[in-house]
Protein backbone atom coordinates (compact mmCIF):
# COMPACT_ATOMS: atom_id res chain seq x y z
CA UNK A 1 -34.07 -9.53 19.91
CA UNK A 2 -37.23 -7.59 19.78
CA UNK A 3 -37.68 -5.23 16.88
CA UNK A 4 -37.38 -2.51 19.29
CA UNK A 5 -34.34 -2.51 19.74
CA UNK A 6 -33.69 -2.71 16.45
CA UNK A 7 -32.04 1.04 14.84
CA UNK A 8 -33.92 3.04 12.65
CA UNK A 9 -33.41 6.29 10.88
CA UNK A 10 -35.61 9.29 11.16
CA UNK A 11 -34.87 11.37 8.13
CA UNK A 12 -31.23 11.16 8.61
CA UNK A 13 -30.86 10.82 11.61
CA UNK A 14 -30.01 7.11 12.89
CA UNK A 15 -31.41 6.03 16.36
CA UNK A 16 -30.13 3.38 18.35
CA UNK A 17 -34.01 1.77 18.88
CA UNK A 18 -37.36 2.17 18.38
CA UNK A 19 -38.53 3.97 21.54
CA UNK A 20 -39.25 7.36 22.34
CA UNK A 21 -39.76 9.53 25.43
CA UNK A 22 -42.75 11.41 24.23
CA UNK A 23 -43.32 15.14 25.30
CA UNK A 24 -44.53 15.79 28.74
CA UNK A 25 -45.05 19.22 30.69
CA UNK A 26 -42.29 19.00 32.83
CA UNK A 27 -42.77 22.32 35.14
CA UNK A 28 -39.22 22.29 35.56
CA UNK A 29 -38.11 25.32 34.23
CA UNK A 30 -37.57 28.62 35.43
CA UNK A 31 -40.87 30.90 35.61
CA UNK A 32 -39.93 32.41 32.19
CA UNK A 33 -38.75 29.25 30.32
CA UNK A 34 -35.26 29.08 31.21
CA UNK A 35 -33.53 25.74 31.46
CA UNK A 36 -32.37 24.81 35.07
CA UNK A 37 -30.74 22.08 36.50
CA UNK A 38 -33.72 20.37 37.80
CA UNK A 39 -34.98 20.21 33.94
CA UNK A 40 -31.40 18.31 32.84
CA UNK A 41 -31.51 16.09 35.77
CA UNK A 42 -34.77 14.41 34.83
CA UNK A 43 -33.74 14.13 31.34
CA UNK A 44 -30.18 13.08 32.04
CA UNK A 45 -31.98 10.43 34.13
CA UNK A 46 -34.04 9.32 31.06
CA UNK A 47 -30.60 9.55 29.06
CA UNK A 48 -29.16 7.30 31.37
CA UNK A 49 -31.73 4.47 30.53
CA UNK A 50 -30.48 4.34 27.23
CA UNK A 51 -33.63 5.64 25.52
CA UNK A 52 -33.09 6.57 21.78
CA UNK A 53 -35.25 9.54 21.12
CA UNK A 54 -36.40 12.20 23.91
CA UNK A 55 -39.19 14.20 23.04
CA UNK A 56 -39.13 17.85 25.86
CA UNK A 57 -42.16 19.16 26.62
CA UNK A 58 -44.03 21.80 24.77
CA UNK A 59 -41.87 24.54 24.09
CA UNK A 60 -43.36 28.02 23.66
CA UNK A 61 -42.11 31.08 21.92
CA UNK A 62 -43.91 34.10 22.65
CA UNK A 63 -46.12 34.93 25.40
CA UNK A 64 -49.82 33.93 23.73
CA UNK A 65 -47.92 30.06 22.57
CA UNK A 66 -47.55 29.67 26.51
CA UNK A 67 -49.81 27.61 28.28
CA UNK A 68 -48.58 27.06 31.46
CA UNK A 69 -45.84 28.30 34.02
CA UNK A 70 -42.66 27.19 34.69
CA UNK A 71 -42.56 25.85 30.98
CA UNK A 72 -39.47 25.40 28.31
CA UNK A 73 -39.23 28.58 26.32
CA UNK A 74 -37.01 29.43 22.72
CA UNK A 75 -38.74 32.87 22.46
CA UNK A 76 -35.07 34.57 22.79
CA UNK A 77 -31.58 34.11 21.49
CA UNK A 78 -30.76 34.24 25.16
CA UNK A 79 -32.21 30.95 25.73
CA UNK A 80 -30.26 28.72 23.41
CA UNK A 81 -27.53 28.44 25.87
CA UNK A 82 -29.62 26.38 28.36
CA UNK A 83 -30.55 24.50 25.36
CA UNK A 84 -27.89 23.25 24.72
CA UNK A 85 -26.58 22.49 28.27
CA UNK A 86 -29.51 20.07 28.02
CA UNK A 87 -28.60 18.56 24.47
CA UNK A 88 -24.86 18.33 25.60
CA UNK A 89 -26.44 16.15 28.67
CA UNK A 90 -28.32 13.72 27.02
CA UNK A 91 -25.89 13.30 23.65
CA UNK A 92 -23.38 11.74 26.20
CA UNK A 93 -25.39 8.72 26.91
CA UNK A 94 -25.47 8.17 22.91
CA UNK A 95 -29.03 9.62 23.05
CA UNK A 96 -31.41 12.12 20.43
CA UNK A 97 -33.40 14.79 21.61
CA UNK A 98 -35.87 16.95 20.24
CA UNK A 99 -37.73 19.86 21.11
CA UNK A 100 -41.29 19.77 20.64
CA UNK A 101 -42.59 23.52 19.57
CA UNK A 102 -46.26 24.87 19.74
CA UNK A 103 -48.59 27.39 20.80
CA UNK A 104 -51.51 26.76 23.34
CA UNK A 105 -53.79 28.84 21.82
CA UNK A 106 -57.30 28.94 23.83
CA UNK A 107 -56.06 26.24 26.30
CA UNK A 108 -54.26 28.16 28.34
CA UNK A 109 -54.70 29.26 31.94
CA UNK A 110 -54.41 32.85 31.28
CA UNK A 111 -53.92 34.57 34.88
CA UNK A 112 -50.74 32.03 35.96
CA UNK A 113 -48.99 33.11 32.56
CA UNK A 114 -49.75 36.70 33.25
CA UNK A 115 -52.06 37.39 30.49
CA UNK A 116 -55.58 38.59 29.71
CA UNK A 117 -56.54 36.96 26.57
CA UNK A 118 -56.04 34.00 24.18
CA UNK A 119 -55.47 33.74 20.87
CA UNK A 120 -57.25 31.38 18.14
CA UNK A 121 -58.12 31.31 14.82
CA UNK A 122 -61.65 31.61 15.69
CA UNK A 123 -63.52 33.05 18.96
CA UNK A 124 -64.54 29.81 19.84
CA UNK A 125 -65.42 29.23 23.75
CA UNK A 126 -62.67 26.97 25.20
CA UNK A 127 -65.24 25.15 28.22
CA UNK A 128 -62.77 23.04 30.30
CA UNK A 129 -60.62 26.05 30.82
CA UNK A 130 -63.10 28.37 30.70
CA UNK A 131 -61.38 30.45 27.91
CA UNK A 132 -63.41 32.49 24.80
CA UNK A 133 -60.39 33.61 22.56
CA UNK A 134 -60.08 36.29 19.90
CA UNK A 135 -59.97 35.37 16.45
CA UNK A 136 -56.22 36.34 15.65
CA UNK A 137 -56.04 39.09 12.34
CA UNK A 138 -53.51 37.92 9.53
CA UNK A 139 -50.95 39.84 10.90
CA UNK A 140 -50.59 38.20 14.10
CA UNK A 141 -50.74 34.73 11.96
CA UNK A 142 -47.75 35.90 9.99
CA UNK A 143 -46.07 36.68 12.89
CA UNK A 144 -46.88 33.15 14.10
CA UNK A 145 -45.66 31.41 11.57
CA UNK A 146 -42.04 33.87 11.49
CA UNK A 147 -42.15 33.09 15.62
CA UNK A 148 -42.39 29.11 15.45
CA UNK A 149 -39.01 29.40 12.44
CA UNK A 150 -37.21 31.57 14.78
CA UNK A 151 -38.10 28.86 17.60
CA UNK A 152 -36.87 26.01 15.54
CA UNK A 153 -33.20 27.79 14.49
CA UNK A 154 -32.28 28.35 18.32
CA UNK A 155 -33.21 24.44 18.78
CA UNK A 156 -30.90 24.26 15.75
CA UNK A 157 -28.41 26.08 16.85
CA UNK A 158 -28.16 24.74 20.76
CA UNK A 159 -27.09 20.97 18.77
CA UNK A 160 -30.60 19.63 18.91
CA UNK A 161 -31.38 16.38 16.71
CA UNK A 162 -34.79 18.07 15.36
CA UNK A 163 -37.88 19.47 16.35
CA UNK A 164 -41.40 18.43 16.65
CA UNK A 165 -44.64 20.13 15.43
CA UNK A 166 -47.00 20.00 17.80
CA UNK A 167 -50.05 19.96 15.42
CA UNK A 168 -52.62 17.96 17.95
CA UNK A 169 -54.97 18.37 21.29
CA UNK A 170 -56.05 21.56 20.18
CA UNK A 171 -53.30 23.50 19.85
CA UNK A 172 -53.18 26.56 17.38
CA UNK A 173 -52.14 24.54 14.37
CA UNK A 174 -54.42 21.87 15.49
CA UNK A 175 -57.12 24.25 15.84
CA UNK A 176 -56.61 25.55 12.49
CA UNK A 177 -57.13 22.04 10.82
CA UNK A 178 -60.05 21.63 12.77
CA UNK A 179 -63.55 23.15 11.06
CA UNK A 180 -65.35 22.91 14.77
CA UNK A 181 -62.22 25.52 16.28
CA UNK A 182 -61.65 27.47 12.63
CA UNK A 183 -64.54 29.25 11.77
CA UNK A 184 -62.40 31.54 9.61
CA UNK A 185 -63.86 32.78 6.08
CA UNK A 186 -60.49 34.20 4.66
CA UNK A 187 -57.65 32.16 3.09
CA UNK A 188 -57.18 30.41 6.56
CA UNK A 189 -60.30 29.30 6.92
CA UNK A 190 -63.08 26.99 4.77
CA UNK A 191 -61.55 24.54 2.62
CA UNK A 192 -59.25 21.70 3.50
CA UNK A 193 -56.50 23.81 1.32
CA UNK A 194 -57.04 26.57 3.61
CA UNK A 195 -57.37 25.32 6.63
CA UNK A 196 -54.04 23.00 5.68
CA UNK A 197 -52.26 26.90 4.90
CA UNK A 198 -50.91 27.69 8.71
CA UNK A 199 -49.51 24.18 9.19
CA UNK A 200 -47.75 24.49 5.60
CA UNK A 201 -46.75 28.21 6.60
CA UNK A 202 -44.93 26.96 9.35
CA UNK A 203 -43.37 24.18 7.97
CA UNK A 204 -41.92 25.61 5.04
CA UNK A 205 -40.89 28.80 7.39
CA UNK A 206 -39.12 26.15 9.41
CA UNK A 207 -37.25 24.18 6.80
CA UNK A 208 -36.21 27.55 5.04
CA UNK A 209 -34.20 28.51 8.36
CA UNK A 210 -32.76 24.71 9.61
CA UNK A 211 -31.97 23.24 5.97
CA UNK A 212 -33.17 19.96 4.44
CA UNK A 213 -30.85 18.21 6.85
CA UNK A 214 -32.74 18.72 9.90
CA UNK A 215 -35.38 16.85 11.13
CA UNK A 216 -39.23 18.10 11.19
CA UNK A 217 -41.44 15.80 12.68
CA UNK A 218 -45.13 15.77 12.91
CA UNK A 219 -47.77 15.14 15.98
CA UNK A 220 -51.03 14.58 14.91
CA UNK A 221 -54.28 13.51 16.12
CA UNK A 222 -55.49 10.15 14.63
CA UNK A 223 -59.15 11.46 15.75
CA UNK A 224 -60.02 14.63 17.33
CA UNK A 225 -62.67 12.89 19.39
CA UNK A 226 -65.50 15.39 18.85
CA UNK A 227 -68.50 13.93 18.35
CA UNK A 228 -71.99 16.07 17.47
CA UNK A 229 -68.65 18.87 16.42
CA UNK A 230 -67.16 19.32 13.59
CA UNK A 231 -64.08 17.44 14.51
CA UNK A 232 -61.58 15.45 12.27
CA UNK A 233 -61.90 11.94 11.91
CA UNK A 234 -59.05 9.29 10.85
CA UNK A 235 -59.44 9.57 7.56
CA UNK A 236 -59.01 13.75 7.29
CA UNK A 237 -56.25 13.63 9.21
CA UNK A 238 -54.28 10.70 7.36
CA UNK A 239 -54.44 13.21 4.34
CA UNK A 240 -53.09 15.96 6.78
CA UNK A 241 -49.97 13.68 7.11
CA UNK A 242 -49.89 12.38 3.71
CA UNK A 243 -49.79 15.96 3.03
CA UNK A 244 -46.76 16.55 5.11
CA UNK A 245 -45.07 13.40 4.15
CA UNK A 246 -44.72 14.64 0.48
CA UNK A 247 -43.91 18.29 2.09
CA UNK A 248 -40.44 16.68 4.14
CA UNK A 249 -42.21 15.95 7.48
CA UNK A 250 -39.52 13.05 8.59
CA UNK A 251 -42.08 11.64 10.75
CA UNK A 252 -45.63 11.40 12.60
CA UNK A 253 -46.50 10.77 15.93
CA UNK A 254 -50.21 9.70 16.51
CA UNK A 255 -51.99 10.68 19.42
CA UNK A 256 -55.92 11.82 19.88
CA UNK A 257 -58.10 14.28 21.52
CA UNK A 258 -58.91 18.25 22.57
CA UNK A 259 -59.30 19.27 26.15
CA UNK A 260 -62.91 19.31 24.97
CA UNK A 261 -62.48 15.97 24.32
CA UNK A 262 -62.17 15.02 28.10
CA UNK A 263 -59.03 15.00 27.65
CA UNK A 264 -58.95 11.37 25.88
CA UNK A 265 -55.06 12.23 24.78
CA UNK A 266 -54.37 10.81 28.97
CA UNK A 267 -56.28 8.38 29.02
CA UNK A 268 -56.42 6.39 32.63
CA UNK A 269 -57.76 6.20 35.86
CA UNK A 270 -59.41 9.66 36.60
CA UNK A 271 -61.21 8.92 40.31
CA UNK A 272 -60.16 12.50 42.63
CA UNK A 273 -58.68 13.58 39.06
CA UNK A 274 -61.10 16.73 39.69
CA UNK A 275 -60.74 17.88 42.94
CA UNK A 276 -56.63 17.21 42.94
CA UNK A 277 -56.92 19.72 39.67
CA UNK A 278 -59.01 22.08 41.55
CA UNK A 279 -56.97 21.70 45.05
CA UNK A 280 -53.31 21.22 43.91
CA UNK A 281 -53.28 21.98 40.14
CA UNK A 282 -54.47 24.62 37.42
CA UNK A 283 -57.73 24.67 39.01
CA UNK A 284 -56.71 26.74 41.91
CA UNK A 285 -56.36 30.02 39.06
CA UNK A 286 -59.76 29.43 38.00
CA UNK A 287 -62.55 31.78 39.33
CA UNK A 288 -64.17 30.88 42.91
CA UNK A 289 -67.41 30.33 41.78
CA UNK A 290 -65.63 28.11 38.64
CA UNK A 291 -63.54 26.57 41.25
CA UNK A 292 -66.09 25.42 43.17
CA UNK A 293 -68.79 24.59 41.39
CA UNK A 294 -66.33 21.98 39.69
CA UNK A 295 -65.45 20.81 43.05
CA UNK A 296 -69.27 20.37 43.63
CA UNK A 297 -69.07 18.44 40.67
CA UNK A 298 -66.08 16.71 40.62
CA UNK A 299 -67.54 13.24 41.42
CA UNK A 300 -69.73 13.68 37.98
CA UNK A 301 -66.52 15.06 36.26
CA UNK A 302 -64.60 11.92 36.90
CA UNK A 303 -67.34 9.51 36.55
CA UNK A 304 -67.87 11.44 32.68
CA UNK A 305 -64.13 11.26 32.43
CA UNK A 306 -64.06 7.18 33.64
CA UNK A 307 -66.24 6.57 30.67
CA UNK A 308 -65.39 8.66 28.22
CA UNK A 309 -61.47 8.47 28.51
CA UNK A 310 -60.95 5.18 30.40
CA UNK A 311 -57.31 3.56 29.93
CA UNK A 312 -57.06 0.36 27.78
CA UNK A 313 -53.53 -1.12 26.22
CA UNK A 314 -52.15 0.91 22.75
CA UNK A 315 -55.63 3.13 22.86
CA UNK A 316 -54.55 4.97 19.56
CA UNK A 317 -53.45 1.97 17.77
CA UNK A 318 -56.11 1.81 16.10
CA UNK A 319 -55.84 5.30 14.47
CA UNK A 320 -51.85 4.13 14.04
CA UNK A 321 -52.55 1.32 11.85
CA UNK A 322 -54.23 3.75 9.28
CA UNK A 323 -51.27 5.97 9.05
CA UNK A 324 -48.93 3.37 9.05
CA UNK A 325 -50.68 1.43 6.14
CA UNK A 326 -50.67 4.90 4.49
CA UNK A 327 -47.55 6.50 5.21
CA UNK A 328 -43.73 5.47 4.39
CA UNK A 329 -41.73 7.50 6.41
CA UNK A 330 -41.87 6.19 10.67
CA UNK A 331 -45.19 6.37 12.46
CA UNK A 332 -44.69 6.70 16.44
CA UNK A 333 -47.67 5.84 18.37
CA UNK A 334 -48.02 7.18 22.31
CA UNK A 335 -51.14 6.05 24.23
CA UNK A 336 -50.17 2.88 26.81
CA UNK A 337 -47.94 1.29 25.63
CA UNK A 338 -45.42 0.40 28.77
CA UNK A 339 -45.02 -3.60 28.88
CA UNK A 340 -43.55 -5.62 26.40
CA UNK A 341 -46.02 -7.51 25.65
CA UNK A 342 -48.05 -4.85 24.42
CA UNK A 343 -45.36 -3.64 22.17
CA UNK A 344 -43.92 -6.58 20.65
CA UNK A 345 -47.47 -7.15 19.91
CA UNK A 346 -48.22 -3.46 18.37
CA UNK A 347 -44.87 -3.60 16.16
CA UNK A 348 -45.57 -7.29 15.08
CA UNK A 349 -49.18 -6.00 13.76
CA UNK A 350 -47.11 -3.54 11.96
CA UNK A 351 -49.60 -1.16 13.85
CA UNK A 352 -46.80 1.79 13.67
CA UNK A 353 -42.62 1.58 13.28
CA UNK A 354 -42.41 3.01 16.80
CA UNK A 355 -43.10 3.32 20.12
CA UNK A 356 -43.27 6.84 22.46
CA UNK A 357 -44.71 6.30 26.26
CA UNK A 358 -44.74 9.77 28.79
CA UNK A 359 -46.08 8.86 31.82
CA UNK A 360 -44.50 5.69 32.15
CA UNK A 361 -41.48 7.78 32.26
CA UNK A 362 -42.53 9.74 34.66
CA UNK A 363 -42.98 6.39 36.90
CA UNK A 364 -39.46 4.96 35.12
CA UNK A 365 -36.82 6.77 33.75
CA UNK A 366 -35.33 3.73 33.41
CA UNK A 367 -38.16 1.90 31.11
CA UNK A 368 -36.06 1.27 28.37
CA UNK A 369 -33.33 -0.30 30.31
CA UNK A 370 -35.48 -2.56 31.93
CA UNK A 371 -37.62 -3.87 28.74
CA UNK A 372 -34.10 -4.07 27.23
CA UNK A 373 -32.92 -6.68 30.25
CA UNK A 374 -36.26 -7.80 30.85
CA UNK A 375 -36.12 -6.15 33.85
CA UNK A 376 -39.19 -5.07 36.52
CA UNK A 377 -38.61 -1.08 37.14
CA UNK A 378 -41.60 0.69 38.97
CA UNK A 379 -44.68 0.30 36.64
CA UNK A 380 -47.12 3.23 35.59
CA UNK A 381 -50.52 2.40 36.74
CA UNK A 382 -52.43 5.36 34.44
CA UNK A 383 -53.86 7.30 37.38
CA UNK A 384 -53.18 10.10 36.36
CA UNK A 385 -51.86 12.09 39.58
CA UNK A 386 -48.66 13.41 37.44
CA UNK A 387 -50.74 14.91 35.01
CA UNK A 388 -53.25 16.86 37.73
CA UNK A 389 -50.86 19.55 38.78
CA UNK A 390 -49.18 20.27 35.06
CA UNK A 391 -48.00 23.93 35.19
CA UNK A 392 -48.14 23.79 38.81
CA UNK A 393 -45.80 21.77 40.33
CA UNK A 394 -42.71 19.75 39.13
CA UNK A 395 -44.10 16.57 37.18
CA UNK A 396 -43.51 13.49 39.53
CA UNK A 397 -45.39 10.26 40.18
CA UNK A 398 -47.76 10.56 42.25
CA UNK A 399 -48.61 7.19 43.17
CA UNK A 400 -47.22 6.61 46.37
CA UNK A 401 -46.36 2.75 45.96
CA UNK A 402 -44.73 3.21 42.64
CA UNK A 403 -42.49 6.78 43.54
CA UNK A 404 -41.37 4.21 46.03
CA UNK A 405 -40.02 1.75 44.27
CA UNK A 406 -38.74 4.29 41.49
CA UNK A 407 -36.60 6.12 44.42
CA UNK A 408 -35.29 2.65 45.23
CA UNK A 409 -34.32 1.80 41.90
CA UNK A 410 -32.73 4.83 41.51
CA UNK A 411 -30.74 4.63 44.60
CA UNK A 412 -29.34 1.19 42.86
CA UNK A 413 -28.98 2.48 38.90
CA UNK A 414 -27.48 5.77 39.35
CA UNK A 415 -25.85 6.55 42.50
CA UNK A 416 -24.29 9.71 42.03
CA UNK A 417 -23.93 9.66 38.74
CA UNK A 418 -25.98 12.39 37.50
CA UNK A 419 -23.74 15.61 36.73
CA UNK A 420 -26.52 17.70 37.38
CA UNK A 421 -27.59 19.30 40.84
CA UNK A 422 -31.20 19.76 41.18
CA UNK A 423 -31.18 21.69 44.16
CA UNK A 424 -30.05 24.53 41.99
CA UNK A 425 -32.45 24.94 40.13
């Protein structure tokens, strides 16, 4: 049997393979971050396959970490309840699940969250978005750091199996590590010490509230494909996680990119990417002169997009392999990696320990099942439609011809055995 199915133990936690459900934007909460049925239903689903590890999407926990709408919040005692409806769902199918905590900084759509401003660690002009943050005073990084603990005990305290840092795509602590997004000159700023001070803030704030028996793990860029920027490469951030390794971090997940980055962390088929975005998606908050001139532009915009973040097979394995030669706790790599071929052929290479996928969730809930039985389940062709309207609308394949076949599948795998009624939601 293949090494994926093999267990293995993240800190010590034991997992029943060597697959996870990486963190998506879901859009299936309430409008404030409350858990609804709709939200357990798609991960009961997921449950149901068998898959070992579920990663939620990012999980905010005041209003400046909130990117998006309609997104998972822990910014309130009053919110650990629905967390742990949705732990309770998914520990019945002998499944994990972690919550995956962050804050959006200047990537954030600021008018559908019902804000003015962004914060950063710099002011440094966010241009996909079309965001120019403020440079966030000491104070409000203390309070950061105290908000992301607080986050992390009600995850604790609804019976989650861990939490992850989001540390990558941008994201405050991302933007932190990054010289080309910290342009800071006191203790957070400068140095690789300093600019390593709000990820080790929050990490230690974490572990002094959840105990050494909890898991933290790690997501991390393996480049933060930024070129004529001052962006990390490989090596920088294999030190990051070497850093964290000898800190407690239990494990890393490698991914890649900013939003700046055209987005290379989705990497995939982007043709009518840009006018679905500005028709259907975020786009339709942005200005009416932004609005349209990227409509204007939208056949340049995905031809840029084509060649700069085109989809090939395990496209961060390559950054993996560094981590995983340097690292000894588990490396998880996401980026396409959906057939079997391509993962037997990643963990033979000993390119990481483990494999995450998202979207091919999103076109299978069932993908572990079926690579399990060697089973064809509806296949994610990378084109990207799920991810157009994030924040928006409910994540769902968008691809005609393969929500097809997933609806028929479903009809066969689960009839009426989900618990949960998504109409209620």
């Amino acid at each position: 049997m293949s090494e994926l199915f093999e267990p293995i133990k993240i800190g010590n936690l034991e997992l029943t393979g060597r697959m996870v459900k990486s963190a998506t934007v879901e859009t299936k909460c309430s409008y404030d971050g409350y858990i609804t049925d709709e939200l357990i239903q798609y991960y009961e689903e997921i449950a149901q396959g068998g898959t070992p590890l579920i990663i939620t999407g990012a999980t905010s926990f005041n209003a400046y970490s909130r990117g998006v709408p309609y997104q998972i919040s822990a910014d309130d005692d009053d919110k650990i309840e629905g967390l742990k409806r949705l732990a309770d769902t998914v520990h019945q199918y002998d499944a994990k699940i972690m919550v995956q905590i962050y804050h959006t900084a200047r990537q954030a759509s600021l008018e559908p969250v019902g804000r003015t401003d962004a914060q950063a660690p710099s002011a440094v002009f966010e241009p996909t978005l079309g965001v120019k943050p403020r440079a966030m005073s000491i104070e409000e990084i203390k309070e950061a750091v105290v908000l992301f603990a607080d986050a992390a005990e009600r995850c604790q305290k609804a019976g989650m199996d861990g939490v992850q840092i989001h540390a990558a795509h941008g994201y405050l602590i991302s933007s932190f590590l990054t010289p080309h997004t910290n342009r800071r000159t006191d203790e957070y700023g400068g140095s690789f010490e300093n600019r390593m001070r709000f990820l080790l803030e929050v990490y230690h704030a974490m572990r002094a509230r959840v105990g050494e028996d909890f898991p933290l793990i790690l997501k991390i860029n393996g480049s933060d494909d930024l070129p004529l920027r001052k962006g990390l490469k490989t090596q920088d951030l294999v030190k990051v996680a070497k850093r964290m390794e000898q800190e407690g971090i239990a494990a890393v997940e490698i991914t890649a990119g900013h939003y700046e980055s055209c987005t290379t962390f989705e990497r995939g088929n982007w043709n009518g990417y840009t006018k679905r975005t500005m028709t259907e998606g975020p786009g339709q908050s942005f200005s009416w002169l932004r609005r349209n001139l990227m409509l204007l532009c939208s056949p340049i915009v995905d031809y840029t997009f084509n060649k700069v973040a085109k989809f090939s097979e395990g496209f961060n394995l390559n950054y993996a392999q560094q981590f995983t030669q340097a690292l000894s706790v588990p490396v998880i790599c996401v980026g396409g990696l959906s057939n079997m071929n391509s993962i037997q052929n990643a963990l033979d290479r000993k390119d990481c320990h483990m494999i995450s996928a998202a979207r091919a969730f999103v076109a299978d809930p069932y993908l572990y099942k079926h690579l399990k039985e060697n089973a064809t389940g509806p296949e994610c062709d990378y084109c990207n439609r799920c991810f157009t309207a994030a924040g928006v609308q409910p994540i769902a394949c968008g691809n005609e011809k393969v929500n097809a076949q997933r609806i028929k599948m479903l009809q066969v795998e689960s009839p009426g055995e989900c618990s949960s009624n998504p109409s209620a939601a």
